[in-house]
Every structure is written in structure tokens, then in C-alpha cells.
C-alpha atoms as a PDB file:
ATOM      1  CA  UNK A   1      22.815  16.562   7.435  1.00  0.00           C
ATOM      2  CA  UNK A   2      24.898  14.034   5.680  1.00  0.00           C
ATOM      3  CA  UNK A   3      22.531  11.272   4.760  1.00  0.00           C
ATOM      4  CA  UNK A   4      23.478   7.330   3.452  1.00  0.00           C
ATOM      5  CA  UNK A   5      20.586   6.036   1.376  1.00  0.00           C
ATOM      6  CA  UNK A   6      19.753   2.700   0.234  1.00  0.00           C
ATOM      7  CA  UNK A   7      17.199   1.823  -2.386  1.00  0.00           C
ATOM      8  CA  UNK A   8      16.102  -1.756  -2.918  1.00  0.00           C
ATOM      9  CA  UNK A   9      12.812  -2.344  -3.112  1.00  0.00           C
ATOM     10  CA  UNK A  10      12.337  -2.849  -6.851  1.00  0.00           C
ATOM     11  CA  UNK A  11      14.706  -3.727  -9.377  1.00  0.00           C
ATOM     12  CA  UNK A  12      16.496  -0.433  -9.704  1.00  0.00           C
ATOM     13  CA  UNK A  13      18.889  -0.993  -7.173  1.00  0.00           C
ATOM     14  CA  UNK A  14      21.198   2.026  -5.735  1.00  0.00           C
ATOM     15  CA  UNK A  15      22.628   3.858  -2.940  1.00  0.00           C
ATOM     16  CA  UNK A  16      23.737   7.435  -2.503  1.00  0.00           C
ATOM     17  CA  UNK A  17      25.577   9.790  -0.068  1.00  0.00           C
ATOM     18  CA  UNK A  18      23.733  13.199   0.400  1.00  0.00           C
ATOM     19  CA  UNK A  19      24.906  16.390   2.184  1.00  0.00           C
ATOM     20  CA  UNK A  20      25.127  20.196   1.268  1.00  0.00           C
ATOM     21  CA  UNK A  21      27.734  19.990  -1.049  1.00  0.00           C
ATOM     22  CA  UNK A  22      27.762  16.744  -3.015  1.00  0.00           C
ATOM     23  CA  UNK A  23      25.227  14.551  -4.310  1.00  0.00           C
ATOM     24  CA  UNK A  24      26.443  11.023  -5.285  1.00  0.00           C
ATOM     25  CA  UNK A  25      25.022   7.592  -6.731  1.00  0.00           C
ATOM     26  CA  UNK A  26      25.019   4.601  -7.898  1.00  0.00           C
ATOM     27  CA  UNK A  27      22.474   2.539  -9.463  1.00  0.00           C
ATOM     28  CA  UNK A  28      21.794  -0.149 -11.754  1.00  0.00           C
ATOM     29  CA  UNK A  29      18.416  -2.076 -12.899  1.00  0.00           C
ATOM     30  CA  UNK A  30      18.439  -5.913 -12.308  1.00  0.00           C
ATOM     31  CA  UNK A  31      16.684  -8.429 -10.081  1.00  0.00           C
ATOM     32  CA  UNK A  32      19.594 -10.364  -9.052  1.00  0.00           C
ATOM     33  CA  UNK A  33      22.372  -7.656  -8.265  1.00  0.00           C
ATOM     34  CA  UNK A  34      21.063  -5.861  -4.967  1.00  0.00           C
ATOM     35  CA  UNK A  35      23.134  -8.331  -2.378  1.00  0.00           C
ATOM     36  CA  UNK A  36      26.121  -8.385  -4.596  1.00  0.00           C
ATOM     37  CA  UNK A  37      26.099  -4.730  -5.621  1.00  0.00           C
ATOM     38  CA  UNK A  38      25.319  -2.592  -1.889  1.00  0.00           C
ATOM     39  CA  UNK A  39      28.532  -2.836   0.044  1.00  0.00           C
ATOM     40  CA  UNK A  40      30.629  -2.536  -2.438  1.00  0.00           C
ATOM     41  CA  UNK A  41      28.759   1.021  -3.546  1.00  0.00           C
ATOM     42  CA  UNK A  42      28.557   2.450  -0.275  1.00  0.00           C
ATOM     43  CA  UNK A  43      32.350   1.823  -0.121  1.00  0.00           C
ATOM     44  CA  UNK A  44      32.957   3.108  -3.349  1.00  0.00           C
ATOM     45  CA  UNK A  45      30.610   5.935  -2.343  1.00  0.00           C
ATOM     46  CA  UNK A  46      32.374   6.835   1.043  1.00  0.00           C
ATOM     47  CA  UNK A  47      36.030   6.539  -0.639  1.00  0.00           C
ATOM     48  CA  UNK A  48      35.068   9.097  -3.583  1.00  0.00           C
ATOM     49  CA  UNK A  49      33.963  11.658  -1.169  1.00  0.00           C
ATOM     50  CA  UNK A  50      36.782  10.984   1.034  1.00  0.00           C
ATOM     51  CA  UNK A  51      34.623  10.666   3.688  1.00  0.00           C
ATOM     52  CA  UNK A  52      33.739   7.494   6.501  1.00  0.00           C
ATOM     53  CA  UNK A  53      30.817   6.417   8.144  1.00  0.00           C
ATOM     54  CA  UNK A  54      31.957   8.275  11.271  1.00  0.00           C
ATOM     55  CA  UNK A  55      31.231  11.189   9.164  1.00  0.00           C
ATOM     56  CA  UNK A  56      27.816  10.116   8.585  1.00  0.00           C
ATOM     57  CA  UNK A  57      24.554  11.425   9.892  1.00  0.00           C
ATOM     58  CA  UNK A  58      22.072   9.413   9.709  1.00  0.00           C
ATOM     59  CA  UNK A  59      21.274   6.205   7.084  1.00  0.00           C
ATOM     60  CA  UNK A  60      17.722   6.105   5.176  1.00  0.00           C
ATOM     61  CA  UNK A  61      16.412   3.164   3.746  1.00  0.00           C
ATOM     62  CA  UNK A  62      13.505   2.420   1.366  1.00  0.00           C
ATOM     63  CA  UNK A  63      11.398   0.348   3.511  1.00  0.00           C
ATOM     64  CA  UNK A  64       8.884  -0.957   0.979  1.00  0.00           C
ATOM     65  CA  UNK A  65       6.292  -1.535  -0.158  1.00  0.00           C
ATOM     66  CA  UNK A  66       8.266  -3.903  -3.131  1.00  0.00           C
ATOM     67  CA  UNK A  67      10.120  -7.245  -3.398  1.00  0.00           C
ATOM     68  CA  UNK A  68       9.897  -9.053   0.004  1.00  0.00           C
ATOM     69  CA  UNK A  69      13.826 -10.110  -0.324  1.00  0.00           C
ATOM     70  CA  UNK A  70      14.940  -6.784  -1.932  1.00  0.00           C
ATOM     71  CA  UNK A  71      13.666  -5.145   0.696  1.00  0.00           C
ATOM     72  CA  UNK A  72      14.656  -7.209   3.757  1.00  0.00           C
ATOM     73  CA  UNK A  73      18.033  -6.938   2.074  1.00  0.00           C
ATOM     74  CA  UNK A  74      17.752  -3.190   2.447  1.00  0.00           C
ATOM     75  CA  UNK A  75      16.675  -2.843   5.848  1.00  0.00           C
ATOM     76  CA  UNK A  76      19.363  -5.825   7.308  1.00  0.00           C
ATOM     77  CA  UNK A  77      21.967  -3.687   5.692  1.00  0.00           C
ATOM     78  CA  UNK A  78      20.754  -0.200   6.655  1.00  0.00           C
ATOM     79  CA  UNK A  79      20.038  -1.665  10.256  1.00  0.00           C
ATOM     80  CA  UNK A  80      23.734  -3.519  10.859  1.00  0.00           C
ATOM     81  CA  UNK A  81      25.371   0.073   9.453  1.00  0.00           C
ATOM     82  CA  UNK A  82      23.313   1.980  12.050  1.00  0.00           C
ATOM     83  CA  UNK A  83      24.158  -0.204  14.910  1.00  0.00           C
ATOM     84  CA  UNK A  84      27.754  -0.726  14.565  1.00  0.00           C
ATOM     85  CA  UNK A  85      28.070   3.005  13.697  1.00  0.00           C
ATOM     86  CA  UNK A  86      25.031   4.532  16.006  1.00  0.00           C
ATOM     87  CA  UNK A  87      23.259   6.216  13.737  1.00  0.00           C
ATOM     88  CA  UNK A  88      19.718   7.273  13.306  1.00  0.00           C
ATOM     89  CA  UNK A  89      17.574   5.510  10.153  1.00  0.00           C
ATOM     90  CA  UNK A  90      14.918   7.088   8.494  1.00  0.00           C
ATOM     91  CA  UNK A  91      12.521   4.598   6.824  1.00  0.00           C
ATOM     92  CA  UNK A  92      10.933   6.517   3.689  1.00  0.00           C
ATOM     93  CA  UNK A  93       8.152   4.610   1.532  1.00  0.00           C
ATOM     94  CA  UNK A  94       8.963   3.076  -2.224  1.00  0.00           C
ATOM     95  CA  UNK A  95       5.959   5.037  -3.653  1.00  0.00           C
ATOM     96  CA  UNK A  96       6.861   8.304  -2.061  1.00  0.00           C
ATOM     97  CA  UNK A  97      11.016   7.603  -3.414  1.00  0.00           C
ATOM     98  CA  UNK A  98       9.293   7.025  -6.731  1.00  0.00           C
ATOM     99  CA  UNK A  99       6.897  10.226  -6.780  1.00  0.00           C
ATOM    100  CA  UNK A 100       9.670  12.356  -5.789  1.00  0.00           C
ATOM    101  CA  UNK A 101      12.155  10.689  -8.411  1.00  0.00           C
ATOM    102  CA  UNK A 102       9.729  11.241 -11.242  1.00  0.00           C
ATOM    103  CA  UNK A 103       8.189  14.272 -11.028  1.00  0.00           C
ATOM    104  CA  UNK A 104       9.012  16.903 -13.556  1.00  0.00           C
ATOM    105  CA  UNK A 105      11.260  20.012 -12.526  1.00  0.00           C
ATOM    106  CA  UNK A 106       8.516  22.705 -11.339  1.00  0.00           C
ATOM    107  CA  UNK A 107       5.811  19.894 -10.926  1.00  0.00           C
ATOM    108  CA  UNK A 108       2.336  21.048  -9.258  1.00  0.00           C
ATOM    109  CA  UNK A 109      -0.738  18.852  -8.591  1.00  0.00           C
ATOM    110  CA  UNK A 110      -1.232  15.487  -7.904  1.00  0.00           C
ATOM    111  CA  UNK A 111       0.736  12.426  -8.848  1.00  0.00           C
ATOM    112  CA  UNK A 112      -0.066   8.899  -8.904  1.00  0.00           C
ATOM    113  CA  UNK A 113       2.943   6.236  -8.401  1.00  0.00           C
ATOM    114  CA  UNK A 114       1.998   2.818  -9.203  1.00  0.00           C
ATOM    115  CA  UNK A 115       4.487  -0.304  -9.131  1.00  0.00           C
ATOM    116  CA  UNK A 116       3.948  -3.711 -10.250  1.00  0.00           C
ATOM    117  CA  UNK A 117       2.971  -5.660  -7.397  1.00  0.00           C
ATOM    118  CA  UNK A 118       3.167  -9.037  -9.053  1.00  0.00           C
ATOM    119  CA  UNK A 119       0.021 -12.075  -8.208  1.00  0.00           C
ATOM    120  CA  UNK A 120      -2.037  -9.862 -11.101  1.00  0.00           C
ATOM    121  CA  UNK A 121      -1.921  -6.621  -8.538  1.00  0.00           C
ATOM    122  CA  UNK A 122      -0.451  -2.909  -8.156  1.00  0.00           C
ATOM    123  CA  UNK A 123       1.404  -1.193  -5.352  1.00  0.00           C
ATOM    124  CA  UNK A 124      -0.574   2.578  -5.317  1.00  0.00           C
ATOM    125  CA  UNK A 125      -0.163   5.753  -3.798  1.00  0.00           C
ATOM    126  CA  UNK A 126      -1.246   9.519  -4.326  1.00  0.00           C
ATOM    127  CA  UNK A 127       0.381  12.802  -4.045  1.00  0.00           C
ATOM    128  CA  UNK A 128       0.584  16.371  -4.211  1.00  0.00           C
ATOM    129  CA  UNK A 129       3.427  18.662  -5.098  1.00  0.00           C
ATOM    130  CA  UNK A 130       2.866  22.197  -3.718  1.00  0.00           C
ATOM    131  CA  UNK A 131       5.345  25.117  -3.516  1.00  0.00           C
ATOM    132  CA  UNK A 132       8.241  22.244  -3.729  1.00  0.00           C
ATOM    133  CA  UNK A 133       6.818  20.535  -1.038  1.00  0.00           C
ATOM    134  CA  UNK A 134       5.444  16.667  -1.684  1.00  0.00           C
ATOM    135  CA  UNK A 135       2.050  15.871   0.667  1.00  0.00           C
ATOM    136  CA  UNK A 136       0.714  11.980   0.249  1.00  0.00           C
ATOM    137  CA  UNK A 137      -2.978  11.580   0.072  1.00  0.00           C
ATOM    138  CA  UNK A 138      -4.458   9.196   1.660  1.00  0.00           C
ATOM    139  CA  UNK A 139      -2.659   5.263   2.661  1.00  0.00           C
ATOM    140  CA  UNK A 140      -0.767   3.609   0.062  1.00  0.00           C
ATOM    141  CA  UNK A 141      -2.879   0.912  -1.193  1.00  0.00           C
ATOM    142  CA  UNK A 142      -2.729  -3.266  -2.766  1.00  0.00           C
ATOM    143  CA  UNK A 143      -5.463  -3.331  -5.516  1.00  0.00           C
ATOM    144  CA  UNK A 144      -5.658  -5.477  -8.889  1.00  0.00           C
ATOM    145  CA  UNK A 145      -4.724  -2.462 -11.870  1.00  0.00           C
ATOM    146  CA  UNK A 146      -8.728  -2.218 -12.412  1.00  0.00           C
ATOM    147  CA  UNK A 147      -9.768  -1.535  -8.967  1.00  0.00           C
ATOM    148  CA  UNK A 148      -7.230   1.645  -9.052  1.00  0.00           C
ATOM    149  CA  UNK A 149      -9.663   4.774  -9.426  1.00  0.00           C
ATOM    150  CA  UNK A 150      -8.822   8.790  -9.582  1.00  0.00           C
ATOM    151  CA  UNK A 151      -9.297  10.833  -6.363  1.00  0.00           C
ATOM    152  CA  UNK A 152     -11.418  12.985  -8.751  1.00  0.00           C
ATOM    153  CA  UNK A 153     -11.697  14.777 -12.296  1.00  0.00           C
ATOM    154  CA  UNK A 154      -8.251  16.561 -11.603  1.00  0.00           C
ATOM    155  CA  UNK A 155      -6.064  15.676 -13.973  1.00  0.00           C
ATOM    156  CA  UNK A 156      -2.892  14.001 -12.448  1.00  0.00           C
ATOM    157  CA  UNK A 157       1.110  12.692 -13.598  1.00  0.00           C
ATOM    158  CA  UNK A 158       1.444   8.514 -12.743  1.00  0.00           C
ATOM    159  CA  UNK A 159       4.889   7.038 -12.642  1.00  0.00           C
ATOM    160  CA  UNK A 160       6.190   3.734 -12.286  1.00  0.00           C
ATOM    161  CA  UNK A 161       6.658   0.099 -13.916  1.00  0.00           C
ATOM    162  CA  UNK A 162       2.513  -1.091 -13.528  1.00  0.00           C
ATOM    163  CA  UNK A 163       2.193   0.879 -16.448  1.00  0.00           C
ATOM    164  CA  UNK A 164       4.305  -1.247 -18.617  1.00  0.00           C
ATOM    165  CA  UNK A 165       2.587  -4.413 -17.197  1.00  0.00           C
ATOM    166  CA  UNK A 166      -0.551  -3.233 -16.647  1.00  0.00           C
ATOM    167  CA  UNK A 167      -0.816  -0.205 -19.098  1.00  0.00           C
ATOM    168  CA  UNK A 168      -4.389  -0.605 -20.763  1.00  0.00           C
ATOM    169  CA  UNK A 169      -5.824  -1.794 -17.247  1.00  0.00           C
ATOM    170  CA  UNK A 170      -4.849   1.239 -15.157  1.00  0.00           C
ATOM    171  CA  UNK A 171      -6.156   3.678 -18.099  1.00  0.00           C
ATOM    172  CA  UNK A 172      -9.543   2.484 -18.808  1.00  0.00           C
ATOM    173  CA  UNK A 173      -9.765   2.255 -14.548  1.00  0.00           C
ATOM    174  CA  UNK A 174      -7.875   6.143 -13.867  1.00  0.00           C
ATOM    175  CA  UNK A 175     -10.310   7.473 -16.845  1.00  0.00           C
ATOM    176  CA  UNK A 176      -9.697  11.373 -18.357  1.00  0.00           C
ATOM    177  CA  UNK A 177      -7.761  12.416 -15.449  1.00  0.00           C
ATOM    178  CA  UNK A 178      -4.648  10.259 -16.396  1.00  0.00           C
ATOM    179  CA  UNK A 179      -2.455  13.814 -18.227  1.00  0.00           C
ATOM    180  CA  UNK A 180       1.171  11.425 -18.435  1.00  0.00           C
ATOM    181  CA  UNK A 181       2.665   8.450 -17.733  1.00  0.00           C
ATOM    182  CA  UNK A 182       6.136   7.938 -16.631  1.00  0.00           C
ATOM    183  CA  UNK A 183       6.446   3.749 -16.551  1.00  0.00           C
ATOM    184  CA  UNK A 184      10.191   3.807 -16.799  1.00  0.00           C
ATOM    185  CA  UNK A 185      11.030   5.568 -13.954  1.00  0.00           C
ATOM    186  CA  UNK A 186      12.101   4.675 -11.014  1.00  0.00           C
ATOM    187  CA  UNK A 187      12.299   4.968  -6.669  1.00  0.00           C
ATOM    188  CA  UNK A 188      16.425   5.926  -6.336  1.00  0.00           C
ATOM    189  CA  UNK A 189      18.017   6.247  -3.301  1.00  0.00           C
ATOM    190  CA  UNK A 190      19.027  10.189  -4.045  1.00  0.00           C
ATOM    191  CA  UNK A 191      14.841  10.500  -3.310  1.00  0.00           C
ATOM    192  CA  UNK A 192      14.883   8.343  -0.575  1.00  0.00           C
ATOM    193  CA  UNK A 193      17.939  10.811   1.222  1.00  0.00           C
ATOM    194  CA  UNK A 194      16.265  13.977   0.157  1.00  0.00           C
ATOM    195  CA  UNK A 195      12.777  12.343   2.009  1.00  0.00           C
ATOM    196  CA  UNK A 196      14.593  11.625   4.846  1.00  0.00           C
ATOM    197  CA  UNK A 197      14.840  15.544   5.709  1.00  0.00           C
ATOM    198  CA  UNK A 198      11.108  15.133   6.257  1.00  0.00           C
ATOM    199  CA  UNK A 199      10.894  11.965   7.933  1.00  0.00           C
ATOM    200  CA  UNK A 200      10.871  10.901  11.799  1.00  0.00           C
ATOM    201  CA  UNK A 201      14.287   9.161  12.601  1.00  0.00           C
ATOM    202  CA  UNK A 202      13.976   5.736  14.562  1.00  0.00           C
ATOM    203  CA  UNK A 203      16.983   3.678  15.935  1.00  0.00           C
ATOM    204  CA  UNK A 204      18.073   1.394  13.758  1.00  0.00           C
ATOM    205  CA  UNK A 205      16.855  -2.020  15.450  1.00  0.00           C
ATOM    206  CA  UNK A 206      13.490  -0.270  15.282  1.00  0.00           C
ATOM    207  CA  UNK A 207      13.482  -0.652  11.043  1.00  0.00           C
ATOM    208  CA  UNK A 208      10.289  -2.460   9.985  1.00  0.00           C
ATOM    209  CA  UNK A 209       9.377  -3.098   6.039  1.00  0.00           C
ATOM    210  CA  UNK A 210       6.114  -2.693   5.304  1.00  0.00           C
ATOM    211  CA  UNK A 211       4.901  -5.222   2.982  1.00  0.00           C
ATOM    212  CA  UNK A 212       1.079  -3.969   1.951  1.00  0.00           C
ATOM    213  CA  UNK A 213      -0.018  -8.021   1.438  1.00  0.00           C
ATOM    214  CA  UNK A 214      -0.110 -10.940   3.970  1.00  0.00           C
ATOM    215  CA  UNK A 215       1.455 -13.130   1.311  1.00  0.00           C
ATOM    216  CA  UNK A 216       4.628 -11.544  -0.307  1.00  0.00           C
ATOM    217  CA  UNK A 217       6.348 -11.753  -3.152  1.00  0.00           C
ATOM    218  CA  UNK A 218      10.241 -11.812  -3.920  1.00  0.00           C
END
């Protein structure tokens, strides 16, 4: 399957084109770039592989949790592509993009990915890696940093930006368990296509972000 991906729920903004034989990106970190920067990728993307969207497959799109804006962004522009070109979507989660980004080549246990929320909270989720496979425990979860507790004594790899604004909250609340912290990685659209081999297509008008808070953020 030759997947589009868009990533743009946090700052690290990028897109990718996925099949058997090539894996290509782009991406770049700033708050301000992701309207300006998308089109203009995907074309780039499509003309380097020689390729057009009538040779695509299927689109995937980060639909949160993250920026409110970034992510409606994300979804408006994964949602016009599938329409005009009828293709499937395949709405993969921020925090599951981010676990699978980070995690270290040959990886098992669990693994926390955290993002900065903003309004004093974190974005949360937990997962497992097993045999290559990633499982996600539990719901994803809105919490201030000090509310955000270990599933259990297991020690555990975190990822993701609340640790560099919320660093000495999240380890005094995760305790003994926390083994290493990844806070500069990021979701990227290369883990939101590979996802998207595991995730339930929907038509495109069917796209809905999923926010985690009743009052959002940009």
C-alpha cells in the first residue's frame, strides 16, 4: 500500500510518502510553518518519486490529540486530498506517531509518550512493544504532569516534549519506573504511514480530531 501521511499536531511539522520500496520525508520544527509548508511538500514529495496522487492508496493523518489549529490544518488538508482524489484516510493518534517514532531499534516493554498540553497540563498515553508489534494500554489521557502515575513497578521508556517543560514534575509523579527519557523527539508522519497498516480506514469526510479537552489550545 502506498500511503500519504501528514503530521501536524505539534510543532514538528512533516509529511511523507510510504510504499514497499521508498520511504520519503520532510519535516521541519516550528509553530508557524505547517499551512505554509504542507502542499508544497506533498508536491515536492510526489514529483521526487515520480509518482501522482492517482498513484496513491490511501492518505493518513495525525488526528490529534495536539494544537487545535495544527491539527484542523491536518485533517482539512488530508480530507480535501481524499475527496477530490477518492481515497481512503486513516486517522492514527499523536501519542501513538510519537511512541512509534521514538522507540529504540529492538525496543520491548512499555513506553510512555507524553506531550505538552499547554494550560499547566500533559497529553499521556501508554504502550507496549512486543515482537515488533506496538499495543496501547489503556485511553490516552489530559492530566496536570503530577497527576501522571506508572501502570506499575515495571520500568518503562517516556518520549516527548512534557519532559522539557515539565521534567521534574513528571519524575517525582512516574517514580523508579521512569528507565529513559526521550523529550526531543518527536510524532513524524513516516510513524503515522507505517500506523496506518494497522488502522481502520474511514472516508475522508468522516475525519474527526480528537481534542482530549473541552477548551483547546492552538
Amino acid at each position: 500500500m502506498r500511503v500519504l501521511a501528514i503530521e501536524t499536531a505539534t510543532e514538528a511539522c512533516s509529511v511523507a510518502l510510504v510504499d514497499e520500496d521508498q520511504r520519503l520525508q520532510r519535516q521541519e520544527i516550528g509553530a508557524r510553518i505547517h499551512a505554509a509548508a504542507l502542499l508544497p511538500w506533498i508536491a515536492e514529495l510526489l514529483a521526487e518519486a515520480g509518482l501522482t496522487y492517482a498513484d496513491v492508496d490511501g492518505i493518513a493523518v495525525d488526528r490529534g490529540p495536539g494544537g487545535f489549529t495544527s491539527i484542523r490544518l491536518g485533517l482539512g488538508v488530508a480530507q480535501g486530498i481524499g475527496l477530490a482524489h477518492d481515497l481512503p484516510a486513516f486517522p492514527v493518534s499523536s501519542l501513538a506517531a510519537l511512541a512509534h517514532a521514538a522507540r529504540p531499534d529492538g525496543y520491548s516493554g512499555r513506553f510512555l509518550a507524553a506531550l505538552d498540553a499547554r494550560m499547566g497540563e500533559v497529553y499521556a498515553g501508554w504502550f507496549t512493544f512486543e515482537d515488533e508489534r506496538m499495543h496501547a494500554i489503556g485511553e490516552e489521557i489530559l492530566c496536570a504532569p503530577g497527576e501522571l502515575k506508572a501502570l506499575d513497578d515495571h520500568p518503562f521508556i517516556a518520549a516527548g516534549n512534557a519532559f522539557s517543560s515539565y521534567g521534574p514534575e513528571l519524575r517525582a509523579a512516574l517514580g523508579r519506573g521512569l528507565d529513559r527519557e526521550l523529550p526531543e523527539a518527536w510524532p513524524t508522519a513516516l510513524a503515522v504511514a507505517d500506523l496506518a497498516k494497522t488502522t481502520r480506514s474511514v472516508a475522508a469526510h468522516e475525519l474527526e480530531p480528537i481534542y482530549l479537552r473541552d477548551r483547546v489550545t492552538g
